[in-house]
Every structure is written in structure tokens, then in C-alpha cells.
C-alpha atoms as a PDB file:
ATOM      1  CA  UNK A   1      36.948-251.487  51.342  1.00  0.00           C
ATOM      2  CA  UNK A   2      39.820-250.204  49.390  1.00  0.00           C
ATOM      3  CA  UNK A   3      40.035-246.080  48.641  1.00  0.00           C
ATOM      4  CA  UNK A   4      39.067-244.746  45.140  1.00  0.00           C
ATOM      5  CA  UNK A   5      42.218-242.738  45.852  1.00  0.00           C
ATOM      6  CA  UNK A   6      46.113-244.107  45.138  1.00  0.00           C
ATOM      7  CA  UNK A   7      48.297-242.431  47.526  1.00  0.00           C
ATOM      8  CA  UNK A   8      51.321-240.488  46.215  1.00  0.00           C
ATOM      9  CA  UNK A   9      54.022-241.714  48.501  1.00  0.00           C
ATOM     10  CA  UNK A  10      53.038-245.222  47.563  1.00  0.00           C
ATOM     11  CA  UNK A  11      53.250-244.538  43.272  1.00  0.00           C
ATOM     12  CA  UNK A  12      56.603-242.990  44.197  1.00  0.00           C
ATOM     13  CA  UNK A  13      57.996-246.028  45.651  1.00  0.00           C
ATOM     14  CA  UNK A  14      56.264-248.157  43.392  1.00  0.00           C
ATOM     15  CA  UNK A  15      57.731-246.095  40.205  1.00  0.00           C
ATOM     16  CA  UNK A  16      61.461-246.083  42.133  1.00  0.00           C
ATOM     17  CA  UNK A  17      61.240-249.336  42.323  1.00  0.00           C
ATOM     18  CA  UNK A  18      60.333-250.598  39.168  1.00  0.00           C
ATOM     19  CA  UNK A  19      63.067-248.036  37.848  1.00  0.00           C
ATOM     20  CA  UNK A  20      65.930-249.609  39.903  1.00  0.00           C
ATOM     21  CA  UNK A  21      64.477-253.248  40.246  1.00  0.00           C
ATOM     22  CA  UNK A  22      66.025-253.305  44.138  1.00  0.00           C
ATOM     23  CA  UNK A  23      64.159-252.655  47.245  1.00  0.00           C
ATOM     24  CA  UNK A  24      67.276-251.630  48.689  1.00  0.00           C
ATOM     25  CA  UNK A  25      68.333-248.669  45.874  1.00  0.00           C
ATOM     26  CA  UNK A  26      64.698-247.913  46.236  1.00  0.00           C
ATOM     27  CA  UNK A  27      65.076-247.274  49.666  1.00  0.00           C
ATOM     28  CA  UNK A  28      68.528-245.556  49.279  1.00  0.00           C
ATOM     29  CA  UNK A  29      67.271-243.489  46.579  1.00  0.00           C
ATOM     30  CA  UNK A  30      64.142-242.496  49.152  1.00  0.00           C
ATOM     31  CA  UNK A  31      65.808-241.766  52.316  1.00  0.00           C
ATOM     32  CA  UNK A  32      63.589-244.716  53.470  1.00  0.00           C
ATOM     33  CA  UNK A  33      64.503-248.016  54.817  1.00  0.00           C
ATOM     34  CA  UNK A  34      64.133-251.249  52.990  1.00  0.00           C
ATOM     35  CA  UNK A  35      61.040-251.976  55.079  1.00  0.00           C
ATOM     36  CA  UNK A  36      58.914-248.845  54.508  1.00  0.00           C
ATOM     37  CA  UNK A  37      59.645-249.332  50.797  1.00  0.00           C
ATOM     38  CA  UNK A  38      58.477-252.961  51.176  1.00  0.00           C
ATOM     39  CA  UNK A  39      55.372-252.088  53.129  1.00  0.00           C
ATOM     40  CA  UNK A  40      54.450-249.550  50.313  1.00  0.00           C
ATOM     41  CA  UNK A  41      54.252-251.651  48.146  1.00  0.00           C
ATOM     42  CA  UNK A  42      52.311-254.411  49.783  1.00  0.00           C
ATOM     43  CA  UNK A  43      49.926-251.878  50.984  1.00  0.00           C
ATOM     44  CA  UNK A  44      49.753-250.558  47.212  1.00  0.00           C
ATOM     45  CA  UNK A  45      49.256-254.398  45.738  1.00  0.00           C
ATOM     46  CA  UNK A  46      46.666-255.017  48.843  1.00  0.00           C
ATOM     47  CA  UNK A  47      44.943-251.958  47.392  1.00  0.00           C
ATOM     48  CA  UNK A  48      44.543-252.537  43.982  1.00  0.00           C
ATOM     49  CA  UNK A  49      44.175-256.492  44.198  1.00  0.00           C
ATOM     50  CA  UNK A  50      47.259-257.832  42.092  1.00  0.00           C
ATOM     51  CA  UNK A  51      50.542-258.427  41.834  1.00  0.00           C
ATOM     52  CA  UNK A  52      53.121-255.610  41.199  1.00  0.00           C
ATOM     53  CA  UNK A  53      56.146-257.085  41.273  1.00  0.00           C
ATOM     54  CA  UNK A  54      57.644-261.125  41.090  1.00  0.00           C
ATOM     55  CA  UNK A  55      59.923-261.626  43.740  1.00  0.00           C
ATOM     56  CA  UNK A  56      63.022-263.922  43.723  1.00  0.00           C
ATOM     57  CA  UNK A  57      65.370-263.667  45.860  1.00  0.00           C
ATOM     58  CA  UNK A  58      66.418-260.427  45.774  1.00  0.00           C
ATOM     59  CA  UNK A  59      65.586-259.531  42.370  1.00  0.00           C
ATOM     60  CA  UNK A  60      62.275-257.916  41.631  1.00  0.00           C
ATOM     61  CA  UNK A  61      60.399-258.104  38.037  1.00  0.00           C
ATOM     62  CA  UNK A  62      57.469-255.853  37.186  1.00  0.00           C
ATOM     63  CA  UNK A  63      54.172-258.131  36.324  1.00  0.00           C
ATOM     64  CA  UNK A  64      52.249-257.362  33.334  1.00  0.00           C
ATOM     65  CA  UNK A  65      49.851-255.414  36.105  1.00  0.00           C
ATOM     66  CA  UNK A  66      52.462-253.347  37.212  1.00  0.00           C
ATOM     67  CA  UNK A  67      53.623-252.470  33.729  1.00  0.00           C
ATOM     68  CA  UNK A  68      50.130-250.996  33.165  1.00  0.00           C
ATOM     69  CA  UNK A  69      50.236-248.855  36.687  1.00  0.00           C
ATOM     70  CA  UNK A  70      53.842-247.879  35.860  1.00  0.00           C
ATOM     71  CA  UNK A  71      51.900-245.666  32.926  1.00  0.00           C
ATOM     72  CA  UNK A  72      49.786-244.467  34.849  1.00  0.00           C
ATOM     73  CA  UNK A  73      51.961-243.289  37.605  1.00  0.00           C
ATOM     74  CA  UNK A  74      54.348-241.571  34.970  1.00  0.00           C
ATOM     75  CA  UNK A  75      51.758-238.873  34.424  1.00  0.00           C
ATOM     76  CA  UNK A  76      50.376-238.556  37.374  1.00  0.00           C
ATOM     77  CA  UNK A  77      54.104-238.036  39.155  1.00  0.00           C
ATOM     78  CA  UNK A  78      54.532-236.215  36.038  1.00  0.00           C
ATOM     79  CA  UNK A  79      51.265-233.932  36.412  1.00  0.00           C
ATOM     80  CA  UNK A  80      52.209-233.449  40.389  1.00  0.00           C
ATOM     81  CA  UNK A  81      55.864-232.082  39.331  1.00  0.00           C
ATOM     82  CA  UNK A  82      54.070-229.682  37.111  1.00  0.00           C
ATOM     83  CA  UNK A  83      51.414-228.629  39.284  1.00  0.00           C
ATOM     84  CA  UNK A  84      54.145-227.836  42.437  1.00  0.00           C
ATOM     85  CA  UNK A  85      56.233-225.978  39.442  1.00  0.00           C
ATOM     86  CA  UNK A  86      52.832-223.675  38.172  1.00  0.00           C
ATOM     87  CA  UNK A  87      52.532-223.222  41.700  1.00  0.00           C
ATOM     88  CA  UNK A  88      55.811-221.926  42.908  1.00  0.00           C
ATOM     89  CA  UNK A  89      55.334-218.365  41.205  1.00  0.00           C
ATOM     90  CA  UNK A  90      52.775-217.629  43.924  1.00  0.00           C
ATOM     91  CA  UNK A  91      55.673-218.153  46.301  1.00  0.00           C
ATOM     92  CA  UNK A  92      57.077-214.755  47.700  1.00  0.00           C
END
């Protein structure tokens, strides 16, 4: 049974990748390894039940699927940035 919940670390490397189409920049740009990035993303597909990405090679292509979650995960990275920011004037 698959969680009603997607988990942040997996949007992240599911919206760096789609941004810079490699699993290996995505990694870079993570301070993850290729594999973790890879995982992620597998996990995040096995979750949902489709396809994120085509793979070829080494080159990646977002699927019509992942084009639609890639919205999604705009705001709610987007809505997570703003929340820590609100947040940070309770800080000392």
C-alpha cells in the first residue's frame, strides 16, 4: 500500500533532475551519489504508479506524468522554502 504522503527528499531529486536532465548533475548538485538519486526516483515512480522519466542511455526525458508532478512539486518546494523563511524570525 503506497503512502497518501510524497516525501520531500524524493520531489527534490525528482525536480533536480528534471531541471538538469542527468542523474549524475543531479547527484552533484545534491551532495548525493548517482545511486541514491536513482533509487529516489524509482522509489518515487513505484509510489505513484508511472513513469517519471524515459531513459536512454544516459539521457533522461520527463514523461507527460512527470511534467504534471513537476507542477506540483514547484509549489510545494516552493511553499516549504516559504514556510522555513516565515519561520526563521522565531529563531533567536
Amino acid at each position: 500500500m503506497s503512502s497518501l504522503i510524497l516525501d520531500s527528499r524524493k520531489l527534490l531529486a525528482f525536480a533536480t533532475l528534471a531541471r538538469v536532465g542527468s542523474f549524475t548533475q543531479a547527484a552533484k548538485e545534491m551532495s548525493l551519489t548517482q545511486s541514491a538519486v536513482s533509487h529516489a526516483i524509482k522509489a518515487l515512480e513505484r509510489d505513484l504508479g508511472c513513469r517519471l522519466f524515459d531513459r536512454m542511455g544516459r539521457t533522461v526525458t520527463i514523461t507527460p506524468a512527470g511534467r504534471r508532478l513537476l507542477e506540483h512539486t514547484d509549489v510545494i518546494l516552493a511553499e516549504m522554502r516559504h514556510a522555513r523563511a516565515d519561520l526563521e524570525a522565531f529563531n533567536g
